[in-house]
Protein backbone atom coordinates (compact mmCIF):
# COMPACT_ATOMS: atom_id res chain seq x y z
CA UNK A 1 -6.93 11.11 -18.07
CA UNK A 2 -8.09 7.39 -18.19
CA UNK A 3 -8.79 5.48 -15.23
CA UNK A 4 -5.24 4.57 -14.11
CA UNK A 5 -2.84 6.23 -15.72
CA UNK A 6 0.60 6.26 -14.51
CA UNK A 7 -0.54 3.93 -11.94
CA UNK A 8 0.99 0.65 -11.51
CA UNK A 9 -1.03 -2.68 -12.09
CA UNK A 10 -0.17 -3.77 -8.58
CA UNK A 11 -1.62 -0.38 -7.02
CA UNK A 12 -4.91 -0.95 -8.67
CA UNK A 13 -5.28 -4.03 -7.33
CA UNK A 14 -4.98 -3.27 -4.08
CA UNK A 15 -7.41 -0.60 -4.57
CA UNK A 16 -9.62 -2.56 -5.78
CA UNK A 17 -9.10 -4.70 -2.50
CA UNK A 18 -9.29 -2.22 -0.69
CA UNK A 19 -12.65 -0.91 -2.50
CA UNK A 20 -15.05 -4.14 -1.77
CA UNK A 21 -14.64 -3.16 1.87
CA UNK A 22 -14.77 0.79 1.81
CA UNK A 23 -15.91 1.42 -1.18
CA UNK A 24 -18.87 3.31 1.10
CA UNK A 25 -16.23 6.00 2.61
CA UNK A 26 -15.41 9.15 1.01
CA UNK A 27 -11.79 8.53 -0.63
CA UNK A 28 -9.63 10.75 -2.49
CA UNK A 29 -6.63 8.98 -4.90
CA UNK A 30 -3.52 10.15 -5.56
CA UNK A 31 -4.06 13.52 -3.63
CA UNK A 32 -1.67 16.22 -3.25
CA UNK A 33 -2.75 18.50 0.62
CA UNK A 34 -0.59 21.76 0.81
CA UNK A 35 0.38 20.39 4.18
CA UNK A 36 2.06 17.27 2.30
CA UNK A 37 4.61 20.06 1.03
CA UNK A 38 4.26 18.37 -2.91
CA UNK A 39 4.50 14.75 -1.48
CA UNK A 40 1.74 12.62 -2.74
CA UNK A 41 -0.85 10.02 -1.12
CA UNK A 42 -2.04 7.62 -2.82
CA UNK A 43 -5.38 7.24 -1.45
CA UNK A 44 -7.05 9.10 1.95
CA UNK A 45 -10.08 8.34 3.49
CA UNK A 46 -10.60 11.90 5.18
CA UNK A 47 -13.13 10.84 7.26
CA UNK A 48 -11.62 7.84 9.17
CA UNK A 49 -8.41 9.52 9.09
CA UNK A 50 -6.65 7.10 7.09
CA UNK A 51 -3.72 7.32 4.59
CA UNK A 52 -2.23 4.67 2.11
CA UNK A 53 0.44 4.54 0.42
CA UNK A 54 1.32 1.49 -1.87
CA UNK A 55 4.54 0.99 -1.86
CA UNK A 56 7.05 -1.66 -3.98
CA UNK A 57 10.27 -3.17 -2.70
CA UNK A 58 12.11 0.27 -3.85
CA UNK A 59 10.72 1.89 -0.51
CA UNK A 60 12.87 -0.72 1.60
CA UNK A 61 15.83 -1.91 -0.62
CA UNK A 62 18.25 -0.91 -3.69
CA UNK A 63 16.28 -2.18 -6.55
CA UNK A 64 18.37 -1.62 -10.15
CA UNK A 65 16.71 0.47 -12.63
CA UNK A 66 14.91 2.46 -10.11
CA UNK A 67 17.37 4.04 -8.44
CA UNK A 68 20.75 5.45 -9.50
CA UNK A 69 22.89 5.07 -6.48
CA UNK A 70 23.01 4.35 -3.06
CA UNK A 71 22.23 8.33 -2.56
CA UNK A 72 18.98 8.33 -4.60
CA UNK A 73 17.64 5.12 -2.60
CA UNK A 74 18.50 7.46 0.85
CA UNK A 75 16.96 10.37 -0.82
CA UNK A 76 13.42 7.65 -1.11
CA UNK A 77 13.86 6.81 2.40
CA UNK A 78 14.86 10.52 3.23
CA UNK A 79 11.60 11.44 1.35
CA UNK A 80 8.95 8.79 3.05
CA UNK A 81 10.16 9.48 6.15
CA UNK A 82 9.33 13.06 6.02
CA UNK A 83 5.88 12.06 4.15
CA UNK A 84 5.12 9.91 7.40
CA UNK A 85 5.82 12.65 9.75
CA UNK A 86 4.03 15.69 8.36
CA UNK A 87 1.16 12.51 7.71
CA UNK A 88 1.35 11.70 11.76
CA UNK A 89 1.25 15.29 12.42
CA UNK A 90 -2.05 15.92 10.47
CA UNK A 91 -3.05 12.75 12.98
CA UNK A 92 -3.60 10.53 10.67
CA UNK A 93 -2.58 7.30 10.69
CA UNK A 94 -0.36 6.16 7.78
CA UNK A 95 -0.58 2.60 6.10
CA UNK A 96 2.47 1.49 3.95
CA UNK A 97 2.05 -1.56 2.12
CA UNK A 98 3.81 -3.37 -0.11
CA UNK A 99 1.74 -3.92 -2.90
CA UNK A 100 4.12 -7.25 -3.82
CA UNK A 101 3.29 -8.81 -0.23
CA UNK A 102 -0.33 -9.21 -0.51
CA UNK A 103 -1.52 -12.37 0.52
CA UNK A 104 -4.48 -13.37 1.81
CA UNK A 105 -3.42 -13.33 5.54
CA UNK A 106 -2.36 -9.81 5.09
CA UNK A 107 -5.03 -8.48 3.62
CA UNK A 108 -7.47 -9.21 6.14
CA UNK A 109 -5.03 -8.20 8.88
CA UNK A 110 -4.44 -4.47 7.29
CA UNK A 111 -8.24 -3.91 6.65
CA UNK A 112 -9.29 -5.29 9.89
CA UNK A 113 -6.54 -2.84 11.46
CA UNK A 114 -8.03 0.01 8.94
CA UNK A 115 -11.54 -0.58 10.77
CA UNK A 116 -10.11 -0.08 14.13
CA UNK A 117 -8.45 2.80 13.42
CA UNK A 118 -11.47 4.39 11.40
CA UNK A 119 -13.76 3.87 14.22
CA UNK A 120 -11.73 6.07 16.34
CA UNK A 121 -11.05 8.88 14.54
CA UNK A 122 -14.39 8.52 13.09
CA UNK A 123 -15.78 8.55 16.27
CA UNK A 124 -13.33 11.05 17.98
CA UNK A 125 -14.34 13.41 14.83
CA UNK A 126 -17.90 13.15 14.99
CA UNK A 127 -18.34 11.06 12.03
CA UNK A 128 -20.70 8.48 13.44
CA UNK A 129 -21.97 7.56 10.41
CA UNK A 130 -18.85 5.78 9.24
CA UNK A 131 -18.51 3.96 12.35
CA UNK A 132 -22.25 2.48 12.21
CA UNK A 133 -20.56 1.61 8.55
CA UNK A 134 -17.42 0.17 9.74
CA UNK A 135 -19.43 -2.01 12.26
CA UNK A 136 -21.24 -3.15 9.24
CA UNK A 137 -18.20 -4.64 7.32
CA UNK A 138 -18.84 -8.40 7.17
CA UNK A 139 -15.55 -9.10 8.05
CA UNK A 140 -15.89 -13.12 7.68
CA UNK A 141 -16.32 -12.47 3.79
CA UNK A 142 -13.08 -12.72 1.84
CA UNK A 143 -11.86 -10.11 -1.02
CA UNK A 144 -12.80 -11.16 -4.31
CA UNK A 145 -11.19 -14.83 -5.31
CA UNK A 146 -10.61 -13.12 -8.60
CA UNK A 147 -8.43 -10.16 -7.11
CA UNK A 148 -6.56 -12.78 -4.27
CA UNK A 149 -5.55 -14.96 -7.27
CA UNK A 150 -3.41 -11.37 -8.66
CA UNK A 151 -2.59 -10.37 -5.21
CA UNK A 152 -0.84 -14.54 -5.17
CA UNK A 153 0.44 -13.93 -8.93
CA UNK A 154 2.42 -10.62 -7.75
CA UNK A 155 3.90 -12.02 -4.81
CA UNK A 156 4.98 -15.36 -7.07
CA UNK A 157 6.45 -12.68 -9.64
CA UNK A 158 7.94 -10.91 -6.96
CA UNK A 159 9.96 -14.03 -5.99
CA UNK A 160 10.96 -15.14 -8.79
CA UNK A 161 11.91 -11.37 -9.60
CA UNK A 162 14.49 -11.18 -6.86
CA UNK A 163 15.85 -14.52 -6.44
CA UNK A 164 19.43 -15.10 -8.13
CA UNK A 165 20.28 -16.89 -10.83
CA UNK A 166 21.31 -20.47 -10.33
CA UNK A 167 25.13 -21.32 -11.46
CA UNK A 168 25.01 -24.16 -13.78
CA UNK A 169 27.23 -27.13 -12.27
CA UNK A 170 30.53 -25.50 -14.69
CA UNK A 171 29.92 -22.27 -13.26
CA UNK A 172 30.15 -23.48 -9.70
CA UNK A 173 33.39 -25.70 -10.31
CA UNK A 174 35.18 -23.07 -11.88
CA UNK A 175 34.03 -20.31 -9.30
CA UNK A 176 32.75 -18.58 -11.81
């Protein structure tokens, strides 16, 4: 299978965030544990006890298209819910982002916050090699200007996506 398939645009790019600051940490994408009963995470870092899941607007909100009723969106919340519990259980710590609010504030925010909680379960686990590596992380470099200009494009698309039509100045005299 190529690199990416059946993997969204927007969830490679926040790998590839994510990647110029751990790319040094064992990671597994897409991964399937028997413990995760068939649910799916889309990338672990097994040794600083992280999990991420990318996640789009259908995770929070009805989105037409993607789901079929109000049912199937409870079944998605039904569904994460139970991935973030058997997740928690494991104790690790779960990350769910929404790959179409990236911005540069954010970023920083959730990696910084990925550090912290590396370093202690690093540390609690006896993985003190990753935390000398985590203490490493220059944190006062950005991500890549290159990948923050798609992180901004997404979250421009993403506004434009959801906002509703304006009513021409006919439509809004005849109520219509």
């Amino acid at each position: 299978m190529s690199k990416g398939a059946g993997i969204s645009h927007s969830e490679l790019l926040a790998k590839e965030i994510l990647d110029q600051f751990f790319k040094k940490f064992k990671r597994l994408d897409n991964v399937r544990p028997s413990w995760l009963e068939g649910l799916e995470i889309d990338r672990l870092y097994p040794t600083l006890g992280i999990a991420v899941e990318f996640q789009g607007d259908q995770h929070s909100r009805i989105v037409p298209g993607m789901h079929k009723s109000a049912d199937d969106f409870q079944r998605q919340l039904n569904l994460d819910t139970k991935k973030r519990r058997l997740i928690e259980e494991k104790g690790l710590k779960l990350y769910a982002i929404n790959i179409l609010d990236l911005d540069r504030l954010r970023v920083k925010n959730i990696l910084k916050r990925m550090s912290e909680d590396g370093k202690k379960y690093a540390s609690k686990n006896g993985y003190e090699e990753d935390v000398r590596k985590l203490q490493q992380i220059r944190w006062e470099i950005d991500p890549e200007e290159k990948l923050m200009e798609r992180a901004d494009s997404l979250t421009k698309i993403k506004r434009n996506y959801f906002r509703p039509p304006k009513k021409n100045w006919w439509q809004k005299l005849l109520g219509v």
